[in-house]
C-alpha atoms as a PDB file:
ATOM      1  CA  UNK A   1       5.286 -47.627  42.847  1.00  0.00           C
ATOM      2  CA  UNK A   2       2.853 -47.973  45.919  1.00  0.00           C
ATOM      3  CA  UNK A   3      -0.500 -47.702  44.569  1.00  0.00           C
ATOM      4  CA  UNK A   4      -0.004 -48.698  41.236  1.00  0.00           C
ATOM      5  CA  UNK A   5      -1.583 -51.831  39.470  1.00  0.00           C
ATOM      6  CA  UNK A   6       1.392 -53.690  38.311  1.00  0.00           C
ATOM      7  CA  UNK A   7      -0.135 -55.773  35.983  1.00  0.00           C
ATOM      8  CA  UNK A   8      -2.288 -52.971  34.177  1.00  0.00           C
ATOM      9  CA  UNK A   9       0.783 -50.506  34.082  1.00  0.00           C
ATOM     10  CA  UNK A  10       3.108 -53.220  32.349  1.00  0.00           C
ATOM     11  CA  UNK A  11       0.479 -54.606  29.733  1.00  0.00           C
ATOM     12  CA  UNK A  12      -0.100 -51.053  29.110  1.00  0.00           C
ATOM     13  CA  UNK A  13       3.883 -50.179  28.830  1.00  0.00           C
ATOM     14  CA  UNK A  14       4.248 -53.639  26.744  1.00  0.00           C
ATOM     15  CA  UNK A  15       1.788 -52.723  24.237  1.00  0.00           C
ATOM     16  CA  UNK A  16       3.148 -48.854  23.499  1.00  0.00           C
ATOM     17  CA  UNK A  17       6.658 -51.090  23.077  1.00  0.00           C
ATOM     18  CA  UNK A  18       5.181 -53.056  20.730  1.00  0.00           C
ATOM     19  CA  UNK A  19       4.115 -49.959  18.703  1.00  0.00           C
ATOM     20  CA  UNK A  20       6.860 -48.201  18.702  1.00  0.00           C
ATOM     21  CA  UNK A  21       9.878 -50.871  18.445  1.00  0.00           C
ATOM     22  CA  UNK A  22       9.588 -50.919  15.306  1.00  0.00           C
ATOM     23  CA  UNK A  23      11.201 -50.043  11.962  1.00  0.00           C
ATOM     24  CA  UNK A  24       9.192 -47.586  11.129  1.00  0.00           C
ATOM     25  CA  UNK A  25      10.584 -45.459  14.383  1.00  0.00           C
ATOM     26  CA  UNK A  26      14.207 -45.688  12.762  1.00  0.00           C
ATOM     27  CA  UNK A  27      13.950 -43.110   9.762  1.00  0.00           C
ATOM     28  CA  UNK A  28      12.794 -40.083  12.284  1.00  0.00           C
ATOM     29  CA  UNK A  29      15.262 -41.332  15.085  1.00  0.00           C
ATOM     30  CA  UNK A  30      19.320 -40.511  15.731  1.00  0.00           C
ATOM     31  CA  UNK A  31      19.774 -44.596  15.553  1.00  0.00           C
ATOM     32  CA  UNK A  32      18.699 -43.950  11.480  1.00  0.00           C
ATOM     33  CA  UNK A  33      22.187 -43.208  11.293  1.00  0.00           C
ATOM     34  CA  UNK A  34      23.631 -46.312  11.908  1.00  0.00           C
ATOM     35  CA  UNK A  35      21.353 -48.356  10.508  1.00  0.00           C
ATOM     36  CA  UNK A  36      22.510 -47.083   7.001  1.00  0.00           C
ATOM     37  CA  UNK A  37      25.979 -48.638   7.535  1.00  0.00           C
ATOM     38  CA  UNK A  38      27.102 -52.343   7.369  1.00  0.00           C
ATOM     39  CA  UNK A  39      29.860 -53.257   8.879  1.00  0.00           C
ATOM     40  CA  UNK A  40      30.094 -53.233  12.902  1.00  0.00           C
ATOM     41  CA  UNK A  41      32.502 -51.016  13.282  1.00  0.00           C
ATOM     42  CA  UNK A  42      30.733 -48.087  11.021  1.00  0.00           C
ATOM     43  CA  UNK A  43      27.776 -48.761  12.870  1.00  0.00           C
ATOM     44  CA  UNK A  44      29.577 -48.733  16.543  1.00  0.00           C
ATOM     45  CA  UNK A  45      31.790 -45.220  15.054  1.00  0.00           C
ATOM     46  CA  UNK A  46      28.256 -43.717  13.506  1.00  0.00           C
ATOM     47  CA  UNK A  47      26.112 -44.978  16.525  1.00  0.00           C
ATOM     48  CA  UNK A  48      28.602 -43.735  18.942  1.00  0.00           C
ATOM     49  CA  UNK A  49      28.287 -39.965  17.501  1.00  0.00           C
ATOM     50  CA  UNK A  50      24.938 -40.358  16.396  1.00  0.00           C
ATOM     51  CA  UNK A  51      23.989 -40.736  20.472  1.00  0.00           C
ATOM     52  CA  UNK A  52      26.607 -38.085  22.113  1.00  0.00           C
ATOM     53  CA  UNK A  53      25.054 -35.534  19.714  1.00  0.00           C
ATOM     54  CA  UNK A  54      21.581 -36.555  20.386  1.00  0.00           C
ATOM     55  CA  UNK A  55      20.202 -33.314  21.883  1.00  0.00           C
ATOM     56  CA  UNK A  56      18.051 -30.522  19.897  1.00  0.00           C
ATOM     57  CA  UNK A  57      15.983 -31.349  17.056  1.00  0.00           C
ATOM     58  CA  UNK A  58      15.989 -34.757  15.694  1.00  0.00           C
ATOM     59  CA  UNK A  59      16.085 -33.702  12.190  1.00  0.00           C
ATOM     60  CA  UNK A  60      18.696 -31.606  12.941  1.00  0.00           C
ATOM     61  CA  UNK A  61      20.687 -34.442  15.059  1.00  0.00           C
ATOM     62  CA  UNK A  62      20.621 -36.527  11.843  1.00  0.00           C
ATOM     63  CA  UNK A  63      21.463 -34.311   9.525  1.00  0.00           C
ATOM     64  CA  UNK A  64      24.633 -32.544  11.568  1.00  0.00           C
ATOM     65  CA  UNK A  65      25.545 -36.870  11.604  1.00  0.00           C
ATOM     66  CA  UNK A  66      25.005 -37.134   7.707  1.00  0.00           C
ATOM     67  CA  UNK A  67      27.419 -34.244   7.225  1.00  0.00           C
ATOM     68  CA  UNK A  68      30.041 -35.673   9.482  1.00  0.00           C
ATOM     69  CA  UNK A  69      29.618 -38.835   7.438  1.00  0.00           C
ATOM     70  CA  UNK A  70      30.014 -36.946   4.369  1.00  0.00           C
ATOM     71  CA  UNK A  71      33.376 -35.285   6.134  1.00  0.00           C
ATOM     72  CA  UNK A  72      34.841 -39.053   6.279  1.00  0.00           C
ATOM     73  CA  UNK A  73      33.847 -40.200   2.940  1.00  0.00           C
ATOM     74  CA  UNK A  74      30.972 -42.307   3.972  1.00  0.00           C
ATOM     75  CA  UNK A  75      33.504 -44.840   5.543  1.00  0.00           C
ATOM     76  CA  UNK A  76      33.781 -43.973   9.053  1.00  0.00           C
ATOM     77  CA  UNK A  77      36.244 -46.931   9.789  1.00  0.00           C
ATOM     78  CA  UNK A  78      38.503 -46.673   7.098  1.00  0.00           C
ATOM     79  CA  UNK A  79      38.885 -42.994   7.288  1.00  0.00           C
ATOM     80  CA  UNK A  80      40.064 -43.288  11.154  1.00  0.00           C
ATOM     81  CA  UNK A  81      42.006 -45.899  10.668  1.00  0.00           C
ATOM     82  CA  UNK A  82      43.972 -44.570   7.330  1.00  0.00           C
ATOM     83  CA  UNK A  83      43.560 -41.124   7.598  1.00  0.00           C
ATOM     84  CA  UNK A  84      46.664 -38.829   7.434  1.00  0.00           C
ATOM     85  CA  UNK A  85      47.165 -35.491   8.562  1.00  0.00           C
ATOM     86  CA  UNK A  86      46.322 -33.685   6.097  1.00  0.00           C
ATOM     87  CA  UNK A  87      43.025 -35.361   5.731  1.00  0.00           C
ATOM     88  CA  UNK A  88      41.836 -34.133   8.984  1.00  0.00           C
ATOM     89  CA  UNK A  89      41.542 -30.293   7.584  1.00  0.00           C
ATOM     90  CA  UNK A  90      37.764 -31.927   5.892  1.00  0.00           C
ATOM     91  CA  UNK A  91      36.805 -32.517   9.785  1.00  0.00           C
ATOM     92  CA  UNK A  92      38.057 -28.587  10.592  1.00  0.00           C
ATOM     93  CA  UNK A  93      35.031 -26.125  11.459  1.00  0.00           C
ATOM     94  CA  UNK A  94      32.376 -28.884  11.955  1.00  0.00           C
ATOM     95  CA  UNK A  95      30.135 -27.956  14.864  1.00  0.00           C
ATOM     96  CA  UNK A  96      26.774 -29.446  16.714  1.00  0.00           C
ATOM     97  CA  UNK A  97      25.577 -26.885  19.576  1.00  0.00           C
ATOM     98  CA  UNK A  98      28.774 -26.883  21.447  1.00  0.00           C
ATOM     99  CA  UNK A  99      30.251 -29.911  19.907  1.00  0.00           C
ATOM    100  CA  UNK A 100      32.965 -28.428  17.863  1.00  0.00           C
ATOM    101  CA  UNK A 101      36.071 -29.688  15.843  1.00  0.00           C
ATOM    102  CA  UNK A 102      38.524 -29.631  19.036  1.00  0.00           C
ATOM    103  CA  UNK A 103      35.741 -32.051  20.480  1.00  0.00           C
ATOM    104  CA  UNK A 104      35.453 -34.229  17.192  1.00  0.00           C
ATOM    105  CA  UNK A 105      39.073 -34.318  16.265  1.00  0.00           C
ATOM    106  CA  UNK A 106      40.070 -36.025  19.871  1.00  0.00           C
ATOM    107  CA  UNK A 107      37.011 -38.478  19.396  1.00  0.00           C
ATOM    108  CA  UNK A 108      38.970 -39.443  15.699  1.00  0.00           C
ATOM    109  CA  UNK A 109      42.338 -40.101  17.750  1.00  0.00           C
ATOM    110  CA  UNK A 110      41.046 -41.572  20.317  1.00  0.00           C
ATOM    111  CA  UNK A 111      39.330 -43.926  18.000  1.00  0.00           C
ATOM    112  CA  UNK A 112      41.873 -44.384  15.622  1.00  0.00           C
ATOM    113  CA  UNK A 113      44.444 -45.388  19.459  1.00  0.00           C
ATOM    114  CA  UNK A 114      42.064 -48.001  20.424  1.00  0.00           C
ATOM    115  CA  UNK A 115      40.998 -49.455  16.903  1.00  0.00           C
ATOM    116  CA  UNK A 116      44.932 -50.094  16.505  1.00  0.00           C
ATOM    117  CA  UNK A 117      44.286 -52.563  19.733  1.00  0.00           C
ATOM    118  CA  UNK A 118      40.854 -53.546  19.632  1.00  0.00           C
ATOM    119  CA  UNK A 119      38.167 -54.509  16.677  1.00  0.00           C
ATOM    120  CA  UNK A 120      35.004 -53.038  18.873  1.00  0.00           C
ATOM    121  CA  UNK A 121      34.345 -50.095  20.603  1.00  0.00           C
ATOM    122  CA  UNK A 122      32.631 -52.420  23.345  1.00  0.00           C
ATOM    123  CA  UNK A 123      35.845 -53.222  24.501  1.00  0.00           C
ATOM    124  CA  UNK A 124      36.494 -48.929  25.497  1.00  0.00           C
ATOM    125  CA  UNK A 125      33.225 -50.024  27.785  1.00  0.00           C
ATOM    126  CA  UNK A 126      33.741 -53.547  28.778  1.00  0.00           C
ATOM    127  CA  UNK A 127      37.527 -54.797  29.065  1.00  0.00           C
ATOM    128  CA  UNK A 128      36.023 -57.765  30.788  1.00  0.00           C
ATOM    129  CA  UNK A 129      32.507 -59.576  31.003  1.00  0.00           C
ATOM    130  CA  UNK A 130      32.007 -59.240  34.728  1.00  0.00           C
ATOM    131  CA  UNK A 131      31.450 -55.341  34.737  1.00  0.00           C
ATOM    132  CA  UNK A 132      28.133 -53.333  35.599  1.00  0.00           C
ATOM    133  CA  UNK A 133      26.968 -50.434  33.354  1.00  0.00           C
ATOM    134  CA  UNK A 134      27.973 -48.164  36.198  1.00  0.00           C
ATOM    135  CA  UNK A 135      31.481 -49.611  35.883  1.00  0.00           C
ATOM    136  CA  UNK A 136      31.541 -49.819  32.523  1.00  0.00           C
ATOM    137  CA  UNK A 137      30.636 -46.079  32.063  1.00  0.00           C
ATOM    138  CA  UNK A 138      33.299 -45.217  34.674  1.00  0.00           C
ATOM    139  CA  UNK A 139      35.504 -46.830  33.265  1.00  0.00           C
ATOM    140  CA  UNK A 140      34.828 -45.700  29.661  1.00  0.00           C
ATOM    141  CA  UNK A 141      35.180 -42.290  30.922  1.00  0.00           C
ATOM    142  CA  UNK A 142      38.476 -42.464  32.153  1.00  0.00           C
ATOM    143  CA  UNK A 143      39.969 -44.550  29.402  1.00  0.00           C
ATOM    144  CA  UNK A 144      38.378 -42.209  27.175  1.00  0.00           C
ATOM    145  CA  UNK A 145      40.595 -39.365  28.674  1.00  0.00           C
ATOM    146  CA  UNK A 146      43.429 -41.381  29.708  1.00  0.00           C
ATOM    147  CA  UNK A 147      45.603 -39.353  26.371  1.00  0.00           C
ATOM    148  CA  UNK A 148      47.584 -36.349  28.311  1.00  0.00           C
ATOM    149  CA  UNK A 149      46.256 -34.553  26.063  1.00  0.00           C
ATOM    150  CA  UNK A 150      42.933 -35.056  25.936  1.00  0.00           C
ATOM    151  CA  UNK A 151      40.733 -31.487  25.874  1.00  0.00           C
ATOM    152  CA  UNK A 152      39.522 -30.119  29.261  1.00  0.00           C
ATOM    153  CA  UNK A 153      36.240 -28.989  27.304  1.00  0.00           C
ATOM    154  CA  UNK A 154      35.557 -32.253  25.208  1.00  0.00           C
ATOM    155  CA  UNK A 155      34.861 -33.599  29.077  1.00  0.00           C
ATOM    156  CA  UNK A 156      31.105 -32.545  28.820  1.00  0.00           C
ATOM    157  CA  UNK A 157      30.019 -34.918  26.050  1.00  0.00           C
ATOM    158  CA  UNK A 158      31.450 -38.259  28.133  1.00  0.00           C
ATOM    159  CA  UNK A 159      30.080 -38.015  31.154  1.00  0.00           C
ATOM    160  CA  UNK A 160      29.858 -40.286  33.719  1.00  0.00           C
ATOM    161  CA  UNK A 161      28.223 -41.664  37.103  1.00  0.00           C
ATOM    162  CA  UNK A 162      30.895 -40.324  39.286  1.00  0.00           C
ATOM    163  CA  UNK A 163      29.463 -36.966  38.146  1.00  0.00           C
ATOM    164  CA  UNK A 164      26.041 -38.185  39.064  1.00  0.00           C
ATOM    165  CA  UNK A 165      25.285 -37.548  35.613  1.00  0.00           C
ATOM    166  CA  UNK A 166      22.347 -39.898  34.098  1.00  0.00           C
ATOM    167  CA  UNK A 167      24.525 -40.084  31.051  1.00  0.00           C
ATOM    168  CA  UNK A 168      21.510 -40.335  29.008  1.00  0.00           C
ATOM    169  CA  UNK A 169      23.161 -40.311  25.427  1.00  0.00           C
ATOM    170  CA  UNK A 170      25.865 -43.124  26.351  1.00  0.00           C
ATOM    171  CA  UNK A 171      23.028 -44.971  28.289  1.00  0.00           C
ATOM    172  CA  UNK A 172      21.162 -44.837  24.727  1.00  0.00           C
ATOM    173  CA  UNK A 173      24.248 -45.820  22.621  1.00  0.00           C
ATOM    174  CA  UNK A 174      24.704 -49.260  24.629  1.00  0.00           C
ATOM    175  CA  UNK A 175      20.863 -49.724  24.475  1.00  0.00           C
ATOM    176  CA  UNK A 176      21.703 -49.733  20.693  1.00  0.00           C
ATOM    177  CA  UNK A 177      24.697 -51.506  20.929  1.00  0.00           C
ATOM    178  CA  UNK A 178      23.517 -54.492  23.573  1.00  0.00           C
ATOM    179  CA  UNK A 179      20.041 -55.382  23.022  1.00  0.00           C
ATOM    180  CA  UNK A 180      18.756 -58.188  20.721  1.00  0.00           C
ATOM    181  CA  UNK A 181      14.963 -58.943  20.120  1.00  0.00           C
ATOM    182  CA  UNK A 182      14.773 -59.333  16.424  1.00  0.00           C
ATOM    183  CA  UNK A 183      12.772 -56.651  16.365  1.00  0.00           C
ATOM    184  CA  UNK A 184      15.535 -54.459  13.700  1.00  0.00           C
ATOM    185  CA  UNK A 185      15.771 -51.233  15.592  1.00  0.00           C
ATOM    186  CA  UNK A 186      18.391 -51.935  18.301  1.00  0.00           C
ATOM    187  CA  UNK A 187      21.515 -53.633  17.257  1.00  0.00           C
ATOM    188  CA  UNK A 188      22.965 -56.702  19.533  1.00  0.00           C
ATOM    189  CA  UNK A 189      26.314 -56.331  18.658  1.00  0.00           C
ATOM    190  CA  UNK A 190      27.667 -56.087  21.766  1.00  0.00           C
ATOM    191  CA  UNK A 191      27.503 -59.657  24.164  1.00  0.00           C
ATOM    192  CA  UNK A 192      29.504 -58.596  26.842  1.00  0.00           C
ATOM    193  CA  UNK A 193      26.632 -58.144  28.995  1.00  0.00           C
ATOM    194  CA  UNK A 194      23.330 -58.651  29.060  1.00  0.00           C
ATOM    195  CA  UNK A 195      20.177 -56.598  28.170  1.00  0.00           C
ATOM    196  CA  UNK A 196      18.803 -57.115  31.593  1.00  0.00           C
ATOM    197  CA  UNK A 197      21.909 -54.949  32.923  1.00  0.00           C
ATOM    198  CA  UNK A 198      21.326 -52.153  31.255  1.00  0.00           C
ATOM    199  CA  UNK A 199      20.345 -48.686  32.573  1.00  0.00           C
ATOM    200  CA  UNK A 200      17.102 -46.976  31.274  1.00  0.00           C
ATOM    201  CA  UNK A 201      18.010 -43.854  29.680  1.00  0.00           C
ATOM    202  CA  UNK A 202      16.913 -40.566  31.514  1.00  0.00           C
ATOM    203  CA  UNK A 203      15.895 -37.785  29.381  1.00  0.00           C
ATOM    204  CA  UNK A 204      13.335 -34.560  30.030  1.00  0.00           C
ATOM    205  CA  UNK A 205      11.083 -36.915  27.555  1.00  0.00           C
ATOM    206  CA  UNK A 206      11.040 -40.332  29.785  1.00  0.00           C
ATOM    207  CA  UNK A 207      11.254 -38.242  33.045  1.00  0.00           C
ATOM    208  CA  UNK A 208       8.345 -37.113  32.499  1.00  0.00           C
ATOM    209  CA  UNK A 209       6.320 -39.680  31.654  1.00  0.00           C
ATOM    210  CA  UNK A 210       7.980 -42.055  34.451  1.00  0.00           C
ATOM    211  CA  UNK A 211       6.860 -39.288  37.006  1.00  0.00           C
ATOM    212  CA  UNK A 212       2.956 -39.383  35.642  1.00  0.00           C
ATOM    213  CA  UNK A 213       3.045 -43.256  35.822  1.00  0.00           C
ATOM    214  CA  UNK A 214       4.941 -43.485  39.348  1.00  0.00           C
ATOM    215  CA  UNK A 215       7.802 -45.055  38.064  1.00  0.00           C
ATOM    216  CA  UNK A 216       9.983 -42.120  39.370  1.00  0.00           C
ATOM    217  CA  UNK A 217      10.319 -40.178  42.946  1.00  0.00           C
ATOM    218  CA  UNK A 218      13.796 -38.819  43.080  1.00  0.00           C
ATOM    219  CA  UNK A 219      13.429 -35.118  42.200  1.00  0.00           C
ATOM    220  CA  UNK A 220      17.048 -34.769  40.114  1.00  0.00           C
ATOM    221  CA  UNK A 221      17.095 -36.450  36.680  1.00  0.00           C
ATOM    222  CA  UNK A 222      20.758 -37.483  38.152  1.00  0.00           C
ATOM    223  CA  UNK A 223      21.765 -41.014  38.092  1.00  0.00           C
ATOM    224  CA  UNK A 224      20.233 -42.675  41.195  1.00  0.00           C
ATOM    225  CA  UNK A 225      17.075 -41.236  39.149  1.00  0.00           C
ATOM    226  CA  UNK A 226      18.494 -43.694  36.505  1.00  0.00           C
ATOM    227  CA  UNK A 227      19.061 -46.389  38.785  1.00  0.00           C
ATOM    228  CA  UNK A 228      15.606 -45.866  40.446  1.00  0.00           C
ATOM    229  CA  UNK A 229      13.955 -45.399  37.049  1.00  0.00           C
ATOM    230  CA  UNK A 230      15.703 -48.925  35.832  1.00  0.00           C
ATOM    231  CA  UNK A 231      15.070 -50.717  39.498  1.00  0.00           C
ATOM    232  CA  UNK A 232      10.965 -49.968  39.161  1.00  0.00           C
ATOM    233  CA  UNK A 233      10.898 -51.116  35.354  1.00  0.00           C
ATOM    234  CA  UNK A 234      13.124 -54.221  36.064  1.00  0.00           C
ATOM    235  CA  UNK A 235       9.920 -55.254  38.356  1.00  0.00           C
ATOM    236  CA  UNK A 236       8.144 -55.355  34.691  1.00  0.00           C
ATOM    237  CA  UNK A 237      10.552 -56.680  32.489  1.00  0.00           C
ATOM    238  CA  UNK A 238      13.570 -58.296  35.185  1.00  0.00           C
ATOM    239  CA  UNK A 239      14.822 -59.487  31.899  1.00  0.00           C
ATOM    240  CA  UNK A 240      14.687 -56.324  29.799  1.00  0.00           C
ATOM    241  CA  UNK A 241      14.094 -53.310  31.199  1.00  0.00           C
ATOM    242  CA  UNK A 242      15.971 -50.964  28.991  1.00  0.00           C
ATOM    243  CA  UNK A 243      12.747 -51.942  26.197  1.00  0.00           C
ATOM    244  CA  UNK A 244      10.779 -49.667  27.957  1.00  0.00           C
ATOM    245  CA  UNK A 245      12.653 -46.625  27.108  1.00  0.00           C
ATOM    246  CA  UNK A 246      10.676 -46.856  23.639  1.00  0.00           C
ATOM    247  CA  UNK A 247       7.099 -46.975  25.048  1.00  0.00           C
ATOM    248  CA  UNK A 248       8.255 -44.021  28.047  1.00  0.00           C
ATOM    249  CA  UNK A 249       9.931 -41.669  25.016  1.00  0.00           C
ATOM    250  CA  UNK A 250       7.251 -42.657  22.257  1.00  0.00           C
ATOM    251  CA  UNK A 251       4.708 -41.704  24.617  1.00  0.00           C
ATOM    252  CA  UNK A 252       6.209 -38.239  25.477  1.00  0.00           C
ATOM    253  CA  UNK A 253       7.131 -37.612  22.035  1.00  0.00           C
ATOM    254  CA  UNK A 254       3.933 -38.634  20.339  1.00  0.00           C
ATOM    255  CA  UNK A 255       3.336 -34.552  18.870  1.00  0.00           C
ATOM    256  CA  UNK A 256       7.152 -33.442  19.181  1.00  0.00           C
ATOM    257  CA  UNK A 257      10.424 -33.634  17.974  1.00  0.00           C
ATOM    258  CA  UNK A 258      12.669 -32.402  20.394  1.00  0.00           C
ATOM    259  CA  UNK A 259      15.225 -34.491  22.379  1.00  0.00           C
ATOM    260  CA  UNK A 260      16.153 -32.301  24.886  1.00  0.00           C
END
């Protein structure tokens, strides 16, 4: 950030945050589909698939989530939790890009395993409150496969640091999931850890826009790109630096609607 005006770049960041963490950003946005649930755990099952299928068109995104909604009744929870075998065959053939019903039919047992322990999905990321988001997505990652029989191929859509991946869309789920500013977009369900914790999330979009304002160097959108990303906007916001994701992306996305 050598160069760069500090104080100009964040009242400029803070004020494109204030216009676009908002309400009105839900109803075009994946996070629309949680917002039309009302119990956590809808919202963390909803939320959860809403992010790992956010790429491709947001219209698209939300509608593919509507129809998996539709698959489970409209009551996410209750159908994992009381489903029987037979029910399942509703869930056969569904498909987003290459998310397909091998992929969508582990995430069901693998929620329906840990909801038998657990009440939240934040505790599949957070088993205790001393953890890192780097940790956290480490460790969601393995617990996530931990079944013997989890799917070789379902292994793309849960990626993790050790990959070096940026892991964008779960980066983007626990934005949803963590933060709290009364502002009725993000969530604040989760108060494991804090907001100033989290990891900015990476895509082409905020890549982009972090390069033109100097906020990014590193030439691979991989996870130190994440970290670096995070690190540079945690000089704005030391508190919340995760907010900025809405000003970086709204700026991008002003005339498109492609997450990429």
């Amino acid at each position: 950030m050598k160069g760069i005006n500090i104080f100009d770049l964040k009242n400029f960041l803070d004020q494109k945050v204030e216009q676009y963490n908002t309400p009105a950003f839900i109803d075009n946005d994946p996070i629309s589909i949680p917002h039309s649930f009302t119990s956590k755990q809808d919202k963390e099952i909803m939320g959860f698939f809403a992010a790992i299928f956010a790429w491709g068109q947001r219209k698209t995104i939300i509608n593919k989530c509507k129809e998996l909604a539709e698959r489970m009744d409209n009551a996410p929870y209750s159908f994992i939790i009381d489903h029987r075998e037979e029910d399942l065959k509703k869930l056969l053939e569904f498909k987003h890009r290459t998310f397909n019903d091998t992929d969508l039919l582990y995430c069901i047992d693998f929620m329906k395993r840990h909801f038998t322990q657990y009440n939240s999905i934040e505790e599949a990321f957070f088993p205790s409150s001393d953890m890192n988001i780097e940790s956290a997505l480490n460790h969601f990652q393995a617990y996530f496969f931990s079944h013997p029989d989890a799917p070789r191929r379902t292994r793309k859509h849960i990626p993790s640091p050790v990959q070096k991946s940026a892991c964008k869309r779960l980066n983007m789920y626990l934005r949803w999931m963590v933060r709290d500013d009364n502002k009725g977009v993000d969530f604040g369900l989760w108060k494991r850890i804090s907001p100033s914790k989290l990891i900015c999330p990476l895509d082409l979009h905020v890549e982009r826009t972090a390069r033109k304002l100097g906020l990014l160097e590193r030439d691979k959108p991989d996870w130190r790109a994440a970290l670096e990303l995070t690190g540079n906007l945690k000089i704005l916001d030391a508190n919340d630096p995760a907010k900025y994701d809405f000003a970086l992306f709204g700026i991008s996305i002003e005339e498109k609607c492609i997450i990429p």
